[in-house]
Every structure is written in structure tokens, then in C-alpha cells.
C-alpha atoms as a PDB file:
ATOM      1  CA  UNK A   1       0.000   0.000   0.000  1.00  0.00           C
ATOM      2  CA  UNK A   2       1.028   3.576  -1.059  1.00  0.00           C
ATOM      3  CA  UNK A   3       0.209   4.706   2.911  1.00  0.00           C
ATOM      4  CA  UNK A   4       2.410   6.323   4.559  1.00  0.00           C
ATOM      5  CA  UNK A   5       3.865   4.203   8.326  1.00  0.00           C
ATOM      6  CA  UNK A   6       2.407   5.894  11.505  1.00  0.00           C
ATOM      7  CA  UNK A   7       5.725   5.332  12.774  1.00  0.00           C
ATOM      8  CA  UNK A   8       6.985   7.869  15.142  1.00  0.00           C
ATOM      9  CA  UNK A   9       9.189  11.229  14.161  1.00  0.00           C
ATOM     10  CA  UNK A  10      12.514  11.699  14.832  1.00  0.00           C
ATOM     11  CA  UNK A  11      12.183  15.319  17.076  1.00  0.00           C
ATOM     12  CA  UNK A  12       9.771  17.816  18.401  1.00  0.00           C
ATOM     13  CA  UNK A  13       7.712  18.686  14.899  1.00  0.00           C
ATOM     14  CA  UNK A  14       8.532  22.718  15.351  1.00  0.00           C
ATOM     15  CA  UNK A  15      12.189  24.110  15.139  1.00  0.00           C
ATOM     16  CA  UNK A  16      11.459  27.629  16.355  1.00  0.00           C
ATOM     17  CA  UNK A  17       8.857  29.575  18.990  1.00  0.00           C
ATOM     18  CA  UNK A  18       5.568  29.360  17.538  1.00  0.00           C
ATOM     19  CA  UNK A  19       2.133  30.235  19.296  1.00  0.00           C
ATOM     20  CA  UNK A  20      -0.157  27.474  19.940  1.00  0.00           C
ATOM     21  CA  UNK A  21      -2.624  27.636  17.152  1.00  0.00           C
ATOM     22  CA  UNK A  22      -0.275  26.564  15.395  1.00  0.00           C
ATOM     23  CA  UNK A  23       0.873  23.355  17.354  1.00  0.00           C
ATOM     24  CA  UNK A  24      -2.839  22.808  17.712  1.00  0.00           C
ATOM     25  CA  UNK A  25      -3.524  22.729  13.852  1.00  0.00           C
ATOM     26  CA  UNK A  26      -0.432  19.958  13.235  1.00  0.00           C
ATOM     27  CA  UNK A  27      -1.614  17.626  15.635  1.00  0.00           C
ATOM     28  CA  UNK A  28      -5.275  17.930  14.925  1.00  0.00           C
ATOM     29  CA  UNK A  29      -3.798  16.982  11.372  1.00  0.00           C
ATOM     30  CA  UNK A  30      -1.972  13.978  12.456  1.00  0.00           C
ATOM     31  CA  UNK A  31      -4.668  12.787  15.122  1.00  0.00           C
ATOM     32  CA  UNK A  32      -6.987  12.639  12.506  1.00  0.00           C
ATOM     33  CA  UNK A  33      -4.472  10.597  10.005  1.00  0.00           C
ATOM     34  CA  UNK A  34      -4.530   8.564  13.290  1.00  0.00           C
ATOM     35  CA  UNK A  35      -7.898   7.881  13.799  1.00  0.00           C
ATOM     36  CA  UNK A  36      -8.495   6.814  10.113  1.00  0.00           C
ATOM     37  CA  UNK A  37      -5.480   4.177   9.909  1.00  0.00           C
ATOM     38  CA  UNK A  38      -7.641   2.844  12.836  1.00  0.00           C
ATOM     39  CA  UNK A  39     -10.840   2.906  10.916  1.00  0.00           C
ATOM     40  CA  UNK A  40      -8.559   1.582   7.858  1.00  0.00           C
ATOM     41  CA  UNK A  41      -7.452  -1.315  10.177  1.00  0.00           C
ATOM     42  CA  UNK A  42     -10.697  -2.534  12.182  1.00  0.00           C
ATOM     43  CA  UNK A  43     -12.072  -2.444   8.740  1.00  0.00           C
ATOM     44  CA  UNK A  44      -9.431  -4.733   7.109  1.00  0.00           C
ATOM     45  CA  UNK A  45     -10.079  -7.460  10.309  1.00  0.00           C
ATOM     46  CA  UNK A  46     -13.414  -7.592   9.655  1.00  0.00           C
ATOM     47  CA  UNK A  47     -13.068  -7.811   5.822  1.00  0.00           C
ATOM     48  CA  UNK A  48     -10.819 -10.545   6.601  1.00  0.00           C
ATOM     49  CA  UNK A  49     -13.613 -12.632   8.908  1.00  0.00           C
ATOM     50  CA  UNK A  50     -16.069 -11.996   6.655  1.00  0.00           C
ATOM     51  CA  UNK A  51     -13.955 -13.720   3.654  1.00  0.00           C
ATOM     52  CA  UNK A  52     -13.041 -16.967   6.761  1.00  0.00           C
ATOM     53  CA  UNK A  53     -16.375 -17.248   6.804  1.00  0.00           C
ATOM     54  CA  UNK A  54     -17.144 -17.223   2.847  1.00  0.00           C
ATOM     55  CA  UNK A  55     -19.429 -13.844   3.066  1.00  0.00           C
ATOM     56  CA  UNK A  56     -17.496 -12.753  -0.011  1.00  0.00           C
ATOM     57  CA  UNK A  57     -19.590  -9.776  -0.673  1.00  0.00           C
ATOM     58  CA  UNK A  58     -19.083  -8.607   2.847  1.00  0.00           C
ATOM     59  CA  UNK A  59     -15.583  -8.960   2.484  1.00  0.00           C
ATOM     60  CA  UNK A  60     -15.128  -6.853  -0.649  1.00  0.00           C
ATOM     61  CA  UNK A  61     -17.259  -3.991   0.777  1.00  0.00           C
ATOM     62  CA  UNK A  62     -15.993  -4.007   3.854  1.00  0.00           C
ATOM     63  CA  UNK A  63     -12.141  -3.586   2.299  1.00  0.00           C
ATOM     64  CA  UNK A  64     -13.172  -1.215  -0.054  1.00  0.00           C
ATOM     65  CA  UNK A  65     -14.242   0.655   3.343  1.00  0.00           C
ATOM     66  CA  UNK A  66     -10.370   0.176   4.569  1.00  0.00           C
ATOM     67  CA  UNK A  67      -8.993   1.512   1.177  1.00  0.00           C
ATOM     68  CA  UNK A  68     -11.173   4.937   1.375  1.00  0.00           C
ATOM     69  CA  UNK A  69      -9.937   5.484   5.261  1.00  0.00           C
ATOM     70  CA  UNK A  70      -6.473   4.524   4.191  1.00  0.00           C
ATOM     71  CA  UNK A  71      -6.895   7.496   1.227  1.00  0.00           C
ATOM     72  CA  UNK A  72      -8.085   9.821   4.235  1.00  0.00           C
ATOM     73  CA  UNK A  73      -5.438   8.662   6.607  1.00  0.00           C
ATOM     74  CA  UNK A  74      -3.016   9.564   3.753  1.00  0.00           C
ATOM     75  CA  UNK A  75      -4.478  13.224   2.939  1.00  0.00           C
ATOM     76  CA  UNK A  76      -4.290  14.398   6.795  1.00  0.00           C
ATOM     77  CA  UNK A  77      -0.684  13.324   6.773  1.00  0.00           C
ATOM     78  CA  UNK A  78      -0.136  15.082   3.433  1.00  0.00           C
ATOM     79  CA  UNK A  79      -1.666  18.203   5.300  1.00  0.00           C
ATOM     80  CA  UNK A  80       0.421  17.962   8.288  1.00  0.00           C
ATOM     81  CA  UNK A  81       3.462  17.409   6.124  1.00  0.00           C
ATOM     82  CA  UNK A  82       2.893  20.465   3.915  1.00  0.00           C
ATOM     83  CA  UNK A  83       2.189  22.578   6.906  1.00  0.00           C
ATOM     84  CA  UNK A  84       5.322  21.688   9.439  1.00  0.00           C
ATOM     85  CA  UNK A  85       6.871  22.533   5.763  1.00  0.00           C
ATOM     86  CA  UNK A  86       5.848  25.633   5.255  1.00  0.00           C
ATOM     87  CA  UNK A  87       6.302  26.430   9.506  1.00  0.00           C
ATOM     88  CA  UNK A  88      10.053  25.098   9.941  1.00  0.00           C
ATOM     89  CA  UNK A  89      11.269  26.551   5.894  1.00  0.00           C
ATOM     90  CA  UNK A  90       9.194  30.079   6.144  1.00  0.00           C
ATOM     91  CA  UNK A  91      11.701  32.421   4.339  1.00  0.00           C
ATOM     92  CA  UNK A  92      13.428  33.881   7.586  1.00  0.00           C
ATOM     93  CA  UNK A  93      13.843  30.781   9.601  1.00  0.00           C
ATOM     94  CA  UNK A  94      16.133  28.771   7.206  1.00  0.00           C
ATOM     95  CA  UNK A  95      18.851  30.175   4.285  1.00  0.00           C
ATOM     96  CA  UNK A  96      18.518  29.250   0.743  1.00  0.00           C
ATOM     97  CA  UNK A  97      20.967  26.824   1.017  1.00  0.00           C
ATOM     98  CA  UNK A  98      19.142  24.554   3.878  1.00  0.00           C
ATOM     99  CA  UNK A  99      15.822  22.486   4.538  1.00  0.00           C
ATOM    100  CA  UNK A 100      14.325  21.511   7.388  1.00  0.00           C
ATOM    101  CA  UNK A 101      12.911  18.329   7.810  1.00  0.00           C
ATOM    102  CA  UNK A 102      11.581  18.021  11.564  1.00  0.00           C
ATOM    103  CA  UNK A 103       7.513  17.093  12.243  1.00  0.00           C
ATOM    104  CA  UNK A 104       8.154  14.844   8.746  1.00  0.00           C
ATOM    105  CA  UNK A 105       7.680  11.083   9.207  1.00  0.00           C
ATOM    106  CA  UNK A 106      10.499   9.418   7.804  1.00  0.00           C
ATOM    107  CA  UNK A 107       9.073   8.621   4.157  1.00  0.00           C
ATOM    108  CA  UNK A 108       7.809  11.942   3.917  1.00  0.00           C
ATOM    109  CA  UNK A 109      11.001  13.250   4.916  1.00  0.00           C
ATOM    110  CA  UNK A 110      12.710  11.330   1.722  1.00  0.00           C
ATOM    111  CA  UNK A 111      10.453  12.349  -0.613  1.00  0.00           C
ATOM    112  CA  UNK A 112      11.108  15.663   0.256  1.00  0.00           C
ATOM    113  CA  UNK A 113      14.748  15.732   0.257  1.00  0.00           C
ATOM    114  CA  UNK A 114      14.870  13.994  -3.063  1.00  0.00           C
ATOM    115  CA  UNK A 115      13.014  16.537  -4.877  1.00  0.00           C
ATOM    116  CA  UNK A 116      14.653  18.925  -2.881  1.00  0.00           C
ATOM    117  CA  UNK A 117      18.493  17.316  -4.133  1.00  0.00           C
ATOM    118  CA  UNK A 118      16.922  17.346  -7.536  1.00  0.00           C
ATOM    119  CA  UNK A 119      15.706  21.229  -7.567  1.00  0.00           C
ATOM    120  CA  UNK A 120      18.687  22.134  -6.682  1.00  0.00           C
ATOM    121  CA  UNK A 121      21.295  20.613  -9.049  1.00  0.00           C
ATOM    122  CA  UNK A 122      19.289  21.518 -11.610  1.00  0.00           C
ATOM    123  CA  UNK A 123      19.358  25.112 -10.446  1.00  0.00           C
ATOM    124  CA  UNK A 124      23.501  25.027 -10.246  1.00  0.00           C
ATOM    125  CA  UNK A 125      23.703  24.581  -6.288  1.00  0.00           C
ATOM    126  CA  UNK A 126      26.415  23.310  -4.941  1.00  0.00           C
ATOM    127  CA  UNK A 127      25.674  22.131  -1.326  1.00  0.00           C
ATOM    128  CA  UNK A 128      22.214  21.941   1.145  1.00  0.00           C
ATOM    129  CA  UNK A 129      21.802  21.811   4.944  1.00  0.00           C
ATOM    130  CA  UNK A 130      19.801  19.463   6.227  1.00  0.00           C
ATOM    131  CA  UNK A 131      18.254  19.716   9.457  1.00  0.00           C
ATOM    132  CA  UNK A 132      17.416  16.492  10.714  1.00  0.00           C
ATOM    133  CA  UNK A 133      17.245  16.501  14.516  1.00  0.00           C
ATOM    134  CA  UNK A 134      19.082  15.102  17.177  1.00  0.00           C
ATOM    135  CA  UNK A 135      16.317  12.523  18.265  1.00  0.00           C
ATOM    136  CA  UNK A 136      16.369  13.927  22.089  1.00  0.00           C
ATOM    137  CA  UNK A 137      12.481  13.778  22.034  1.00  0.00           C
ATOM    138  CA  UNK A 138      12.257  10.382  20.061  1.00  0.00           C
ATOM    139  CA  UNK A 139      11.990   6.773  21.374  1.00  0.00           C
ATOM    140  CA  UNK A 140      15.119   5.999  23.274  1.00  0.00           C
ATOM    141  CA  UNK A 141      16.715   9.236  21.818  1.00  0.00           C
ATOM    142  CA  UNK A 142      17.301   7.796  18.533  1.00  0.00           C
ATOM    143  CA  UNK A 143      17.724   9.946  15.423  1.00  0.00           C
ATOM    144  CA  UNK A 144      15.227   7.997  12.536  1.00  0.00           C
ATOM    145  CA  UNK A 145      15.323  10.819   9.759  1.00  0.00           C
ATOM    146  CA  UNK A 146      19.165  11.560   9.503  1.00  0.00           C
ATOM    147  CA  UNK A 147      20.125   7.346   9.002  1.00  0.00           C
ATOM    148  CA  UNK A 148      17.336   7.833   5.925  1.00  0.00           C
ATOM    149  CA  UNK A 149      18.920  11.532   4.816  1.00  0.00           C
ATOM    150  CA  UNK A 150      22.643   9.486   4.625  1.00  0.00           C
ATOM    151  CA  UNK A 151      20.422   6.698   2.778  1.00  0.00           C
ATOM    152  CA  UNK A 152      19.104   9.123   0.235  1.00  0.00           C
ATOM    153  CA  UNK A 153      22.997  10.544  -0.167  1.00  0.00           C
ATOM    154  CA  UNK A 154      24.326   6.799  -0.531  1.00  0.00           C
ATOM    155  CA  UNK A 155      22.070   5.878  -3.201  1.00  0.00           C
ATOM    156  CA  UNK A 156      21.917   9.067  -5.111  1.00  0.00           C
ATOM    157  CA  UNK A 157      26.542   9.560  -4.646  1.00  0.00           C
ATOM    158  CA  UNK A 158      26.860  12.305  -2.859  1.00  0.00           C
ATOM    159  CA  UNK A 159      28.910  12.826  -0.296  1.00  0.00           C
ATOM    160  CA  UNK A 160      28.009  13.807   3.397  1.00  0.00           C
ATOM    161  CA  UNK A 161      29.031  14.958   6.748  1.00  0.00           C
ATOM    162  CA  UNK A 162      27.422  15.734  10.281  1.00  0.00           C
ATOM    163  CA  UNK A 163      27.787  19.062  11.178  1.00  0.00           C
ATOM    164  CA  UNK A 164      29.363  20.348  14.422  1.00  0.00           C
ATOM    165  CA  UNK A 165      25.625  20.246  15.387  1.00  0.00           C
ATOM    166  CA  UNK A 166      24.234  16.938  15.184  1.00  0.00           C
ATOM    167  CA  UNK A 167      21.045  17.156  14.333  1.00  0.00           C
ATOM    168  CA  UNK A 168      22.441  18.945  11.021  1.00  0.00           C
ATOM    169  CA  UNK A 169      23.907  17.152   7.859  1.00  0.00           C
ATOM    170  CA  UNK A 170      25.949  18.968   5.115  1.00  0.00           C
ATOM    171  CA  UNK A 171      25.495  17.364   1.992  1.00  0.00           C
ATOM    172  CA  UNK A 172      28.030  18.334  -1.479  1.00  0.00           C
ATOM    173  CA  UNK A 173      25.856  17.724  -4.438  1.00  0.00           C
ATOM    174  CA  UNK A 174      28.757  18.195  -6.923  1.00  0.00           C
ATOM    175  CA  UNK A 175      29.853  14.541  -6.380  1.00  0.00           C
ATOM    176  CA  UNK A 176      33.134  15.823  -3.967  1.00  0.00           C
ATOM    177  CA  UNK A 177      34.186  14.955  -0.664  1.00  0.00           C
ATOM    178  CA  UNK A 178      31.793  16.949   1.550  1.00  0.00           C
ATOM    179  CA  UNK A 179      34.560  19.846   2.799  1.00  0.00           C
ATOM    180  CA  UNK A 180      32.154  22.234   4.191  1.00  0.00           C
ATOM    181  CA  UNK A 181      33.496  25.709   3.593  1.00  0.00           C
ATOM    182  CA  UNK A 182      34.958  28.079   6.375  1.00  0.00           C
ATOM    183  CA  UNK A 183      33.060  29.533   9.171  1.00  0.00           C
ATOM    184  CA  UNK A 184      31.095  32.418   7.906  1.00  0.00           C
ATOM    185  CA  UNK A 185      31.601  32.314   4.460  1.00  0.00           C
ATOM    186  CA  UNK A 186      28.057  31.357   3.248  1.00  0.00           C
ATOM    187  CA  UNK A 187      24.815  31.751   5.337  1.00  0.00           C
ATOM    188  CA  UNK A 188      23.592  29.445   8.462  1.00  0.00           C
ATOM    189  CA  UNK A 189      25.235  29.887  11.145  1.00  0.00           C
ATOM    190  CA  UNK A 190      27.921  27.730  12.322  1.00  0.00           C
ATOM    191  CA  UNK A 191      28.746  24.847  10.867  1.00  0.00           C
ATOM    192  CA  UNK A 192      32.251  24.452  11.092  1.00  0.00           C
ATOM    193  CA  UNK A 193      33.824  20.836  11.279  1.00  0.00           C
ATOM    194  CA  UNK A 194      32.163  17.944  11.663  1.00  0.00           C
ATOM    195  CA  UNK A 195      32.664  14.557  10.572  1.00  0.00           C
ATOM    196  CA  UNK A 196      32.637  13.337   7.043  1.00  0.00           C
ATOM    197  CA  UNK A 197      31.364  10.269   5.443  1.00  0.00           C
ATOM    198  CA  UNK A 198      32.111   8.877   2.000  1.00  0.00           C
ATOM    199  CA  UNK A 199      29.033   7.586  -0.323  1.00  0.00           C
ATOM    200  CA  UNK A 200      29.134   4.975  -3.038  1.00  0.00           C
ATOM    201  CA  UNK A 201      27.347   5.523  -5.660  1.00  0.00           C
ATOM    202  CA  UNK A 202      24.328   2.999  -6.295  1.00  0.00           C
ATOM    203  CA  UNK A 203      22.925   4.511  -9.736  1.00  0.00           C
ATOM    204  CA  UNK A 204      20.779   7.474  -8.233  1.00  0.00           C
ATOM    205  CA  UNK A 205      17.540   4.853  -7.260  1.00  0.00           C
ATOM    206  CA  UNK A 206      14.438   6.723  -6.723  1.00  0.00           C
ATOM    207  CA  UNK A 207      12.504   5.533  -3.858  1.00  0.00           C
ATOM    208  CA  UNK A 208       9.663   6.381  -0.945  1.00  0.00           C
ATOM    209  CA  UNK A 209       6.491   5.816  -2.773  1.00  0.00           C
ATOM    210  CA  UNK A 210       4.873   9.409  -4.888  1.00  0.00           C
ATOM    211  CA  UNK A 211       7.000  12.476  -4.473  1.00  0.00           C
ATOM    212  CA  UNK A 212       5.037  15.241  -1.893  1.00  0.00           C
ATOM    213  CA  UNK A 213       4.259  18.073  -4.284  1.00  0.00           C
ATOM    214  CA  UNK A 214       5.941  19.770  -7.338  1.00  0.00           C
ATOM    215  CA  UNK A 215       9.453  22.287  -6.146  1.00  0.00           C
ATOM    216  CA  UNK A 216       8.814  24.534  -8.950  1.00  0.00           C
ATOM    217  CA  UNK A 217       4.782  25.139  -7.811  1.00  0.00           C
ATOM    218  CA  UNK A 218       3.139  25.347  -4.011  1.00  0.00           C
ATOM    219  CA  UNK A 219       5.750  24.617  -2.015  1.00  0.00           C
ATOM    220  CA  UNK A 220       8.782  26.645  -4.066  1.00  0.00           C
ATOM    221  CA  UNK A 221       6.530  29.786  -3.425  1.00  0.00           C
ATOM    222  CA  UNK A 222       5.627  28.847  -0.072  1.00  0.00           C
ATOM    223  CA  UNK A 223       9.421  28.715   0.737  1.00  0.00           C
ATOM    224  CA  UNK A 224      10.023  31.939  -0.821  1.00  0.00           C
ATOM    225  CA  UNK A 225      11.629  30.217  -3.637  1.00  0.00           C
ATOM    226  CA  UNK A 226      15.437  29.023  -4.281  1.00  0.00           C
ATOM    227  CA  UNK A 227      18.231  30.712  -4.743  1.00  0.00           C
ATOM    228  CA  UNK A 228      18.085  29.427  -8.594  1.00  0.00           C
ATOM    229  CA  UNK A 229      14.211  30.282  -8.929  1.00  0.00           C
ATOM    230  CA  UNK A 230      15.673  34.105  -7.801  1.00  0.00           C
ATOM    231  CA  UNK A 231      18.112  34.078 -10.296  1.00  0.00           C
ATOM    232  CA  UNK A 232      16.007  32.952 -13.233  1.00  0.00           C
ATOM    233  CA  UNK A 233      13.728  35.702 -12.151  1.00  0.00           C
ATOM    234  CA  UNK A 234      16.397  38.555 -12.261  1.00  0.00           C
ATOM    235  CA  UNK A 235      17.710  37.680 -15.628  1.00  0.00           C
ATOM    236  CA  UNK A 236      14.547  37.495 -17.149  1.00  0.00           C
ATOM    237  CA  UNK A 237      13.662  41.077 -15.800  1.00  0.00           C
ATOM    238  CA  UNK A 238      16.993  41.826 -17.199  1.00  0.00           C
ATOM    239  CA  UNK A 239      16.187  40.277 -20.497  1.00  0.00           C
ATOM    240  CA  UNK A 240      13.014  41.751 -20.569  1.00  0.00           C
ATOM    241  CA  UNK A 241      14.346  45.395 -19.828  1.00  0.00           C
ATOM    242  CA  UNK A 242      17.055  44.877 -22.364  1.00  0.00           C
ATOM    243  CA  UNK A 243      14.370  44.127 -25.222  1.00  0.00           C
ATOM    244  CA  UNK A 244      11.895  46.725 -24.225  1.00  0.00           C
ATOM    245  CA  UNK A 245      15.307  49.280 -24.973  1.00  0.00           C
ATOM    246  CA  UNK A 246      16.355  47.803 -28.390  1.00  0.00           C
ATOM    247  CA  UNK A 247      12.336  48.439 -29.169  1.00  0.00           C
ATOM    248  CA  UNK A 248      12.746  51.617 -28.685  1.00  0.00           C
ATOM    249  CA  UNK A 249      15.526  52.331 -30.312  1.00  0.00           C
ATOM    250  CA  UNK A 250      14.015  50.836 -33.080  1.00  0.00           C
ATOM    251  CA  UNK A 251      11.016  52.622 -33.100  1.00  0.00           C
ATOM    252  CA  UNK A 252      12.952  55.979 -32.765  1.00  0.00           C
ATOM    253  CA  UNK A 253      15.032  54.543 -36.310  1.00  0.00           C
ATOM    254  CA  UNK A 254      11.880  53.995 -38.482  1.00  0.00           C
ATOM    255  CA  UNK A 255      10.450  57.401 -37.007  1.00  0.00           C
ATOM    256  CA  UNK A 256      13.357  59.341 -38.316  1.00  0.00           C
ATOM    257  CA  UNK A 257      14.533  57.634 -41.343  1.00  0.00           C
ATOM    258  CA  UNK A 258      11.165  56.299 -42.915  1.00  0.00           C
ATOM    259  CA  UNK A 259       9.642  59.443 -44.092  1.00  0.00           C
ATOM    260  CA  UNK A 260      12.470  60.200 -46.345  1.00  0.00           C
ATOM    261  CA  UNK A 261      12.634  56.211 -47.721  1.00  0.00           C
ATOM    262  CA  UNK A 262       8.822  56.701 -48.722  1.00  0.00           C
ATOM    263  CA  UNK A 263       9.483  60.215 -49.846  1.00  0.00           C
ATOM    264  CA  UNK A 264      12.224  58.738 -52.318  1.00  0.00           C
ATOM    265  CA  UNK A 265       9.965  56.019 -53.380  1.00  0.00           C
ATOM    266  CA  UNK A 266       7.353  58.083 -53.924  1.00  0.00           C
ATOM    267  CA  UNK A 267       6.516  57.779 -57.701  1.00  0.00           C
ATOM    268  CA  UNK A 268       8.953  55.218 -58.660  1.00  0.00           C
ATOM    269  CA  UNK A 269       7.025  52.209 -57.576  1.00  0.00           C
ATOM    270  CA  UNK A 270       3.867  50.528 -58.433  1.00  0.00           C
ATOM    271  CA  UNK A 271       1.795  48.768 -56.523  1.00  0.00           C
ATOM    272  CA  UNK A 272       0.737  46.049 -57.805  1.00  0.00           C
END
């Protein structure tokens, strides 16, 4: 099933002060994704039963009942997802160059960070933060979305390195040995040593189910856009400014020079 695990995250779901209503609205989300798996699952039993005990028609109704609170289940989470999103990578709160992944469950997490990769090789970026979370508030203090962020890196050969703070990972996506640069000489903070970790590559698999949502749509403007969406942007103002002058330079040419061309032609042609 496409349906994402109700498995536990790997921190606290917001990375910065918020006011309730808004740690209100992400667990309503996820309480409700919880109370449909549960629908989803009693529903399953009992489809199961009912084909023991050869009510076939039961049975098919009764699991077509646990696929449409599976689809529900799946669109709360979705919500939830989008919406920590949108909280944790507000423009402000991260750089261009990072992404924050806490409140994500650990599929949604990938799915994110591969289109995220993606975006931004295409877009000519070298590097990415990722802020992943030390796991103090999970289960036994264990971190569950960084071992799937080095995952994602292994498969895809990139090379990666935790960051002086743990719960952040510094990812090259040029292919190189992940030498983050000096202190202070790009945006976010310190991150300054840290260990590495070499990659091998394991032809760039794809996996974690349906990606969450299009970079270059909802969730591109909802982040304020990328560094490479901003540049695209100036240079087609600049290419637009640039054409609107060479109009008008034209338009000045034919206004001076094409009342003596008709002037000479006048008489001298037919037309036919």
C-alpha cells in the first residue's frame, strides 16, 4: 500500500517559537491521520472474517471501506506534512541553502529531500543543509530521519558529513568529498567541522512511494523560492528590460529615417 507508516518522528515537529494555534492545527492533522489508519485497520479485520467465513460480498465492501480510510489517513498526513513545511522553511527561519525536515515522518522526509536534491542541481547549487534533529524527544533518543537523509545521499553519490551540530547534515551535491566551507563564508550559522562520510554511488535509485508536491509550484513559493528560482527571475527582468530598450531604439530609427525612404519612393514604384 502507497500509505504512509504511523511510525513515530525523529524530534519535536517545530524548530522555532511558535504560538499554539499553530501546534494545535499539526496535531489535529496527524490525530486525525490517526484515527483513520484505525478505521482503515478494524475495517481490514473484519473484511478478513467476513472472507473466513465465505461472506465474499461482505468482504469486498468491507475492504473497499479500509482503502477509502487509508486514502483519508493519507491526505491528513499530506496536510500535516505540507504545513510543518511551510512552519520550519518560512523564508526567515532557514537560508537558501538549507531544509528543514523536523515534524516529517520518515518517508515523507525522503520524498522531500529527493526533490529537494533534484531542484537544486538543476538550479547550479552546490551544497544543502539538512536539518534532521538530534532525536532527544524520540523513542530511546534515537535519530530515525538523519540514518534515511545518509540513505538518500548513498544511493543518489553524494557525499556527506554531520555538522558540528548533530542534528544537522551537510550534503556536497557536486559529487566531492563533503569539505564544508569556512566559518562564515556562506549563510547558516555555524557549521564548522564535523565529521565526514564517504558515499558509493548505487545509480541514483528513486525511492519512498509518490514524491510530496511539485518544487517549482506550491511549495517553491511557499518557501520563498530558491536561490536558482531568484536568479532565473532577475535575468529574465533583465532580459526583458534589455528588449523593451532595443524596441525603442528601433522605433525611434523607423520614425526618423522612414519618411524620407517613402518620400524617395514616392513615384517610382507601383503597386501592384
Amino acid at each position: 500500500m502507497s500509505s504512509i507508516p504511523m511510525t513515530q518522528i525523529g524530534e519535536r515537529a517545530f524548530n522555532h517559537s511558535t504560538n499554539s494555534n499553530a501546534e494545535q492545527e499539526y496535531d489535529r492533522l496527524r490525530n486525525l491521520a490517526r484515527q483513520e489508519a484505525g478505521k482503515r485497520g478494524a475495517c481490514f479485520d473484519k473484511a478478513h472474517q467476513a472472507y473466513e467465513r465465505g461472506d465474499g460480498a461482505a468482504a469486498h465492501q468491507l475492504s473497499e471501506e479500509g482503502k477509502a480510510h487509508a486514502a483519508k489517513m493519507d491526505q491528513y498526513n499530506k496536510q500535516a506534512s505540507d504545513y510543518i513545511f511551510r512552519e520550519n522553511n518560512a523564508p526567515g527561519r532557514v537560508a537558501d541553502d538549507t531544509i528543514d525536515l523536523h515534524g516529517q515522518f520518515v518517508e515523507e522526509a525522503e520524498n522531500i529531500l529527493e526533490q529537494r536534491i533534484r531542484y537544486a542541481q538543476q538550479n547550479g547549487q552546490t551544497h544543502l543543509h539538512v536539518i534532521v534533529g538530534k532525536g532527544n524527544h524520540s523513542v530511546n533518543h534515537v535519530q530515525k530521519i538523519k540514518p534515511r537523509v545518509e540513505q538518500v545521499c548513498q544511493e543518489l553519490g553524494l557525499q556527506y558529513a554531520t555538522e558540528a551540530n548533530e542534528g544537522r547534515m551537510y550534503v556536497n551535491l557536486q559529487g566531492g568529498a563533503a569539505v564544508m566551507p569556512p566559518q562564515g563564508s556562506y549563510g547558516g550559522g555555524q557549521h564548522q567541522g564535523g565529521q565526514q562520510h564517504g558515499s558509493q554511488q548505487h545509480g541514483g535509485q528513486q525511492h519512498g512511494g509518490q514524491a510530496q508536491g511539485a518544487w517549482g509550484g506550491q511549495q517553491q513559493n511557499q518557501q520563498g523560492g530558491y536561490p536558482g528560482q531568484q536568479q532565473n527571475n532577475q535575468n529574465n527582468n533583465q532580459n526583458n528590460n534589455q528588449n523593451n530598450n532595443q524596441n525603442e531604439e528601433l522605433e525611434k530609427l523607423a520614425k526618423k529615417f522612414l519618411p524620407k525612404i517613402l518620400k524617395k519612393l514616392d513615384g517610382c514604384c507601383v503597386v501592384m
